[in-house]
Protein backbone atom coordinates (compact mmCIF):
# COMPACT_ATOMS: atom_id res chain seq x y z
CA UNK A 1 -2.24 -16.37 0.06
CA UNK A 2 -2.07 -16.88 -3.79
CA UNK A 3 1.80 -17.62 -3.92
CA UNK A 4 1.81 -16.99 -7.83
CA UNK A 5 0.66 -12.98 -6.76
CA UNK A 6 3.52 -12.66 -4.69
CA UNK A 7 5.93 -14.02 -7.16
CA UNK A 8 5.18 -11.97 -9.88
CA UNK A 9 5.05 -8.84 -7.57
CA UNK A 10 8.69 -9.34 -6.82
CA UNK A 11 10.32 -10.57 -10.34
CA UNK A 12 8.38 -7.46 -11.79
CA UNK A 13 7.25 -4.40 -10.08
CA UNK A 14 9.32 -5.60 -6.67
CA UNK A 15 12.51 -6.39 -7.94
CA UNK A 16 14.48 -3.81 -7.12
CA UNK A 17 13.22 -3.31 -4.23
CA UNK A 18 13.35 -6.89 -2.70
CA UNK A 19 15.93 -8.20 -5.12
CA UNK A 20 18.82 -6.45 -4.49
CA UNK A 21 20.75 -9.29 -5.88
CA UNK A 22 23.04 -8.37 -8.35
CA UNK A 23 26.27 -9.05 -5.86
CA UNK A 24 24.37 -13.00 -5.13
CA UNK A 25 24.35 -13.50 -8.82
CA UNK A 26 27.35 -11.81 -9.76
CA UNK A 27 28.78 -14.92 -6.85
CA UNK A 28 27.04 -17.81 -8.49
CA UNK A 29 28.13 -16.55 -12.02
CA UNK A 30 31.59 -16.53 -11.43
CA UNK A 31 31.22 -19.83 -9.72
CA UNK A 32 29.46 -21.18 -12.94
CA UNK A 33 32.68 -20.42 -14.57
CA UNK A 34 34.78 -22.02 -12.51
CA UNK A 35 33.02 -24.93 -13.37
CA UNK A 36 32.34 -25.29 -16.55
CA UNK A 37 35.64 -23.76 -17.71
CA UNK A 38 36.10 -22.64 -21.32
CA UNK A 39 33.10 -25.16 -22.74
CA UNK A 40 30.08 -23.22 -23.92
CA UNK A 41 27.41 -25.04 -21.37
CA UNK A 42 23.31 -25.38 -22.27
CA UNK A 43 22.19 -23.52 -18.76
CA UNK A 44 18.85 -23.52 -16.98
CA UNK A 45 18.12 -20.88 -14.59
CA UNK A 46 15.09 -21.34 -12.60
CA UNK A 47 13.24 -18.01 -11.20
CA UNK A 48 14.88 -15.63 -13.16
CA UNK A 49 14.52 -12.05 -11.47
CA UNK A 50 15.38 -9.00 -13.41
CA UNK A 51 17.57 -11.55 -16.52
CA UNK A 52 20.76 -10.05 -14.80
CA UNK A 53 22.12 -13.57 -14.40
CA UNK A 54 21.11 -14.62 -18.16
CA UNK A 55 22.76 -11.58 -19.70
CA UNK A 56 25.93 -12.54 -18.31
CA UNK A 57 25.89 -16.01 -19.29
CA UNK A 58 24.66 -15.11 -22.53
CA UNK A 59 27.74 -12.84 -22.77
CA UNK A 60 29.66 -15.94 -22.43
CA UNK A 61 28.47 -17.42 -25.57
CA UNK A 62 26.41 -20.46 -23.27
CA UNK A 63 23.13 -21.45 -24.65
CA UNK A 64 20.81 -20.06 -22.12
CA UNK A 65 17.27 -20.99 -20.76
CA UNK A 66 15.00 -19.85 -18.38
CA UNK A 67 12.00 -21.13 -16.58
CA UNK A 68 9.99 -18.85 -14.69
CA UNK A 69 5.87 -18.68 -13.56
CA UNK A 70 5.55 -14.91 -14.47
CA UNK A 71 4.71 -14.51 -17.98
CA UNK A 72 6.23 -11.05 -17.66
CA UNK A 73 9.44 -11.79 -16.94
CA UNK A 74 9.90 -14.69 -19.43
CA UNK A 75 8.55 -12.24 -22.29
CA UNK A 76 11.41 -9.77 -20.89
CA UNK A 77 14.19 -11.96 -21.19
CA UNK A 78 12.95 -13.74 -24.72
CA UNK A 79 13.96 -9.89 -25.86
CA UNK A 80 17.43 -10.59 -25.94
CA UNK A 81 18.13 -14.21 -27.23
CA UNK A 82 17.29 -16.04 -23.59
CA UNK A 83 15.07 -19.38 -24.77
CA UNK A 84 11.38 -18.57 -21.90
CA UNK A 85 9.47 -21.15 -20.50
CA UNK A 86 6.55 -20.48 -18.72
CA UNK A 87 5.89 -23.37 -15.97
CA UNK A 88 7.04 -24.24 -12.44
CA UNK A 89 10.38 -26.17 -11.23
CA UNK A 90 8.07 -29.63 -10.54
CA UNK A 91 6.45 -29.43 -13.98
CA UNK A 92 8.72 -28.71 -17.34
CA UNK A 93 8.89 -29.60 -21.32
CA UNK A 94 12.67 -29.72 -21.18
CA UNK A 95 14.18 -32.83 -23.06
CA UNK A 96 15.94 -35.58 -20.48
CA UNK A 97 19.80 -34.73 -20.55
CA UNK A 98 19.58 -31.58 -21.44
CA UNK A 99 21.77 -29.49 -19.38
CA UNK A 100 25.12 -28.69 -18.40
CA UNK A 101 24.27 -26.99 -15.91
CA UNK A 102 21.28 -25.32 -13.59
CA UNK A 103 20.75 -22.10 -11.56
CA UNK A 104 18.12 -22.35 -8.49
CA UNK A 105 18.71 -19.35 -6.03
CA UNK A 106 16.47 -18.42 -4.00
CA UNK A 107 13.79 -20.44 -5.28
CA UNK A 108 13.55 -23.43 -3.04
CA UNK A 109 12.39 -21.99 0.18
CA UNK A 110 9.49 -20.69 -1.39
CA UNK A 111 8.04 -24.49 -2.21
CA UNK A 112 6.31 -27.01 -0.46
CA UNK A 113 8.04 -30.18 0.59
CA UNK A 114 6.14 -31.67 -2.20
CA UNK A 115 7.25 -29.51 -4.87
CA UNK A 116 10.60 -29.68 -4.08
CA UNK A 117 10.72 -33.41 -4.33
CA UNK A 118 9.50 -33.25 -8.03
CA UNK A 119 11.05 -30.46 -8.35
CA UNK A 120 14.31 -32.07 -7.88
CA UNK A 121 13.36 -35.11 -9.74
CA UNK A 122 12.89 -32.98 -12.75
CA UNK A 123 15.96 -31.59 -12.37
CA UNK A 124 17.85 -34.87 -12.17
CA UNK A 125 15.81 -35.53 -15.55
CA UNK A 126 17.09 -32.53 -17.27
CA UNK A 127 20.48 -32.59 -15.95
CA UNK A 128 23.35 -34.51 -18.65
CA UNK A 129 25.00 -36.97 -16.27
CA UNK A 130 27.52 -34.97 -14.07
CA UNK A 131 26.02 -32.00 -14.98
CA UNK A 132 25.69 -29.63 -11.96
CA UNK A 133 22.55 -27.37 -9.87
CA UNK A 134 23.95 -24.49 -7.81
CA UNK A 135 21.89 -22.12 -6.42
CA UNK A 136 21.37 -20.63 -3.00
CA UNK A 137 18.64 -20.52 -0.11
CA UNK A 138 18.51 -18.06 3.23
CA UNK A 139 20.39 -19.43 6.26
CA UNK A 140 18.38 -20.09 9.19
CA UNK A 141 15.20 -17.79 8.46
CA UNK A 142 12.90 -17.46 10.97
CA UNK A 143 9.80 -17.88 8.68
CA UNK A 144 7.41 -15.76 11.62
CA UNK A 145 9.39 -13.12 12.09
CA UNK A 146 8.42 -12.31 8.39
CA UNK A 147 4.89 -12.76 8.75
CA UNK A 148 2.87 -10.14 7.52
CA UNK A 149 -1.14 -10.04 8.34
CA UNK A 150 -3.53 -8.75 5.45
CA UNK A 151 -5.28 -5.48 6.48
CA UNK A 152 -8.02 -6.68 4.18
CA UNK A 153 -8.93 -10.22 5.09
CA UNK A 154 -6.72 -10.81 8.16
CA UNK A 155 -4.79 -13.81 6.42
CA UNK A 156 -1.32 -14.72 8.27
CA UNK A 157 1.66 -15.11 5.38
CA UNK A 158 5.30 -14.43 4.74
CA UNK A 159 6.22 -11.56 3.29
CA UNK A 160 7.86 -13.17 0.19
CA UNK A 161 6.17 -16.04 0.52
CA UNK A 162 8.60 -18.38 2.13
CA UNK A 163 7.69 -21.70 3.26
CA UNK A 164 10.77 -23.18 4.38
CA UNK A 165 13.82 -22.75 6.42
CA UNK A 166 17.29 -24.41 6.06
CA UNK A 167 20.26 -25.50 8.19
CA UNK A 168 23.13 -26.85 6.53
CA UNK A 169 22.02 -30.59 7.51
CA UNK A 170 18.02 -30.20 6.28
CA UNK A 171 19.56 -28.65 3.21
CA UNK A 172 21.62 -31.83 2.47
CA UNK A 173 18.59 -34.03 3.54
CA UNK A 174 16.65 -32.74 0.55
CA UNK A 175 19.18 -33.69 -2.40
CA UNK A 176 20.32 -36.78 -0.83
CA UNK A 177 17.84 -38.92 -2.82
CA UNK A 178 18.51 -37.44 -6.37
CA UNK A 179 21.62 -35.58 -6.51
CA UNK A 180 25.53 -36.38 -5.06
CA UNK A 181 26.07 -33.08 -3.10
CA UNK A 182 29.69 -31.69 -3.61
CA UNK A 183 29.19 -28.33 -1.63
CA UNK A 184 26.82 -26.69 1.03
CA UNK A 185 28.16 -23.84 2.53
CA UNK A 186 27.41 -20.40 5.00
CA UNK A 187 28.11 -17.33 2.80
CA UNK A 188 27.67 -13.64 3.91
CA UNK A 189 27.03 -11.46 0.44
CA UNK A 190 27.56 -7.48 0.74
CA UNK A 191 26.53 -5.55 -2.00
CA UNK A 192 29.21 -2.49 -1.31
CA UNK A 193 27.38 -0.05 -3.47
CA UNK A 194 24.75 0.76 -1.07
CA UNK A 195 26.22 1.02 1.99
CA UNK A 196 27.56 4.00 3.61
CA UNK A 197 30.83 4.17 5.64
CA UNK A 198 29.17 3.10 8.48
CA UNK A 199 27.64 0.05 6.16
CA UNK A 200 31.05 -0.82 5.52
CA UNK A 201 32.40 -1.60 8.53
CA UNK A 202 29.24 -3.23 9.95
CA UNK A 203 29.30 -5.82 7.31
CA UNK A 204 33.58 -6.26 7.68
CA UNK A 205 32.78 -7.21 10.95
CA UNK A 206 29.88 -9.20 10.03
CA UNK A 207 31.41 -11.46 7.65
CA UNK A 208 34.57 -11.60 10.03
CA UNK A 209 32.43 -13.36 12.24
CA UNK A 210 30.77 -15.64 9.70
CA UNK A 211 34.23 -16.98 8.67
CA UNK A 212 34.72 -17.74 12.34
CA UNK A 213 31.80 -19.57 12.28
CA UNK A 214 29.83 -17.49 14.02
CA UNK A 215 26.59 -17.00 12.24
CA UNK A 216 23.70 -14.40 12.73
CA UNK A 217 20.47 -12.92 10.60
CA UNK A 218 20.56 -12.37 6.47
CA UNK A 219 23.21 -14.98 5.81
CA UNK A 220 22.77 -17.79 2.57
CA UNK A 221 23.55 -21.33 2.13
CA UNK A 222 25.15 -21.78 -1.25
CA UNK A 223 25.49 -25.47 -2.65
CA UNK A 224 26.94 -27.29 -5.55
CA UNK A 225 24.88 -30.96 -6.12
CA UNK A 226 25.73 -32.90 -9.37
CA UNK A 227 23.49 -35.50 -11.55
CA UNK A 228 25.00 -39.10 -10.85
CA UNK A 229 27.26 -40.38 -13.55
């Protein structure tokens, strides 16, 4: 299955169905603050969505990028000041030291193992020293329970065309090489809007038990990894 189809289906005509995401970026904006403070960063974000995440930085007064493989969304976001690049997360035009800081969520579990070794390389090259990727990936996905079978040609693929699955520990393994990691974490993100009374308690109780540790289906690992100084 042409991964590059299923992309662009869901950062265009898909994303707001399958990218319900404004309460995951709203999380990883306001821990972008946090970090960079009252400085006006140069920010990356890779796989961009629907530009939510870019309007808000670009609010800010940051300098704001975006690299993306669907021409569609890259021309969308251009429309209001965001600097496009068409191209992939292992293969960029971005000057060495670049950036303050990057955005990757949800990105990496759709890659091969390959990619995301030169895809983190790259990002180590674009990064300024101590300058910091956060971004997020699922929790424990079982990749064939979202397997979907083409009615047309019978092909076996996921859904959204994941290819991996992380743990906390395989999650460190992959930056270990490239990038000191400061933060991996479990995170359980409700977006309150949609959900009905009975929504409301179901996910209280849910993310009860994920800050006792105890850890079930549609939860994220969020991390923090910085460039080596």
């Amino acid at each position: 299955m042409n991964q590059d189809k299923i992309w662009n289906y869901f950062q265009t005509e898909g994303a707001n169905v399958v990218f319900q995401s404004e309460t995951r970026l709203n999380y990883l904006f306001k821990k972008a603050l946090k970090i960079v403070g009252n400085t006006k960063p140069t920010v990356l974000n890779i796989g961009v969505g629907n530009g939510w995440l870019e309007k808000r930085c670009l609010e800010q007064g940051w300098k704001v990028y975006a690299l993306d493989p669907s021409k569609e969304s890259i021309k969308n976001l251009e429309t209001f000041g965001v600097i496009g690049e068409v191209g992939y997360i292992e293969k960029n035009s971005y000057a060495d030291n670049l950036f303050d800081l990057v955005f990757c969520s949800e990105v990496i579990e759709h890659l091969s193992n390959e990619q995301i070794n030169l895809g983190l390389l790259e990002i180590e090259r674009i990064l300024k020293k101590g300058g910091v990727l956060i971004g997020t990936v699922p929790y424990k996905e079982n990749l064939i329970d979202n397997q979907v079978v083409c009615p047309k040609c019978g092909e076996v693929f996921h859904k959204w065309g994941h290819q991996q699955s992380f743990d906390v520990k395989s999650l460190i393994n992959i930056f270990k090489n490239n990038l000191t990691v400061e933060e991996v974490s479990i995170i359980y993100l409700i977006n309150w809007r949609m959900l009905n009374w009975k929504g409301v308690l179901s996910s209280l109780f849910k993310k009860c038990l994920t800050m006792l540790g105890i850890h079930g289906s549609n939860e994220s690992l969020f991390f923090i990894v910085k460039k080596r100084c």
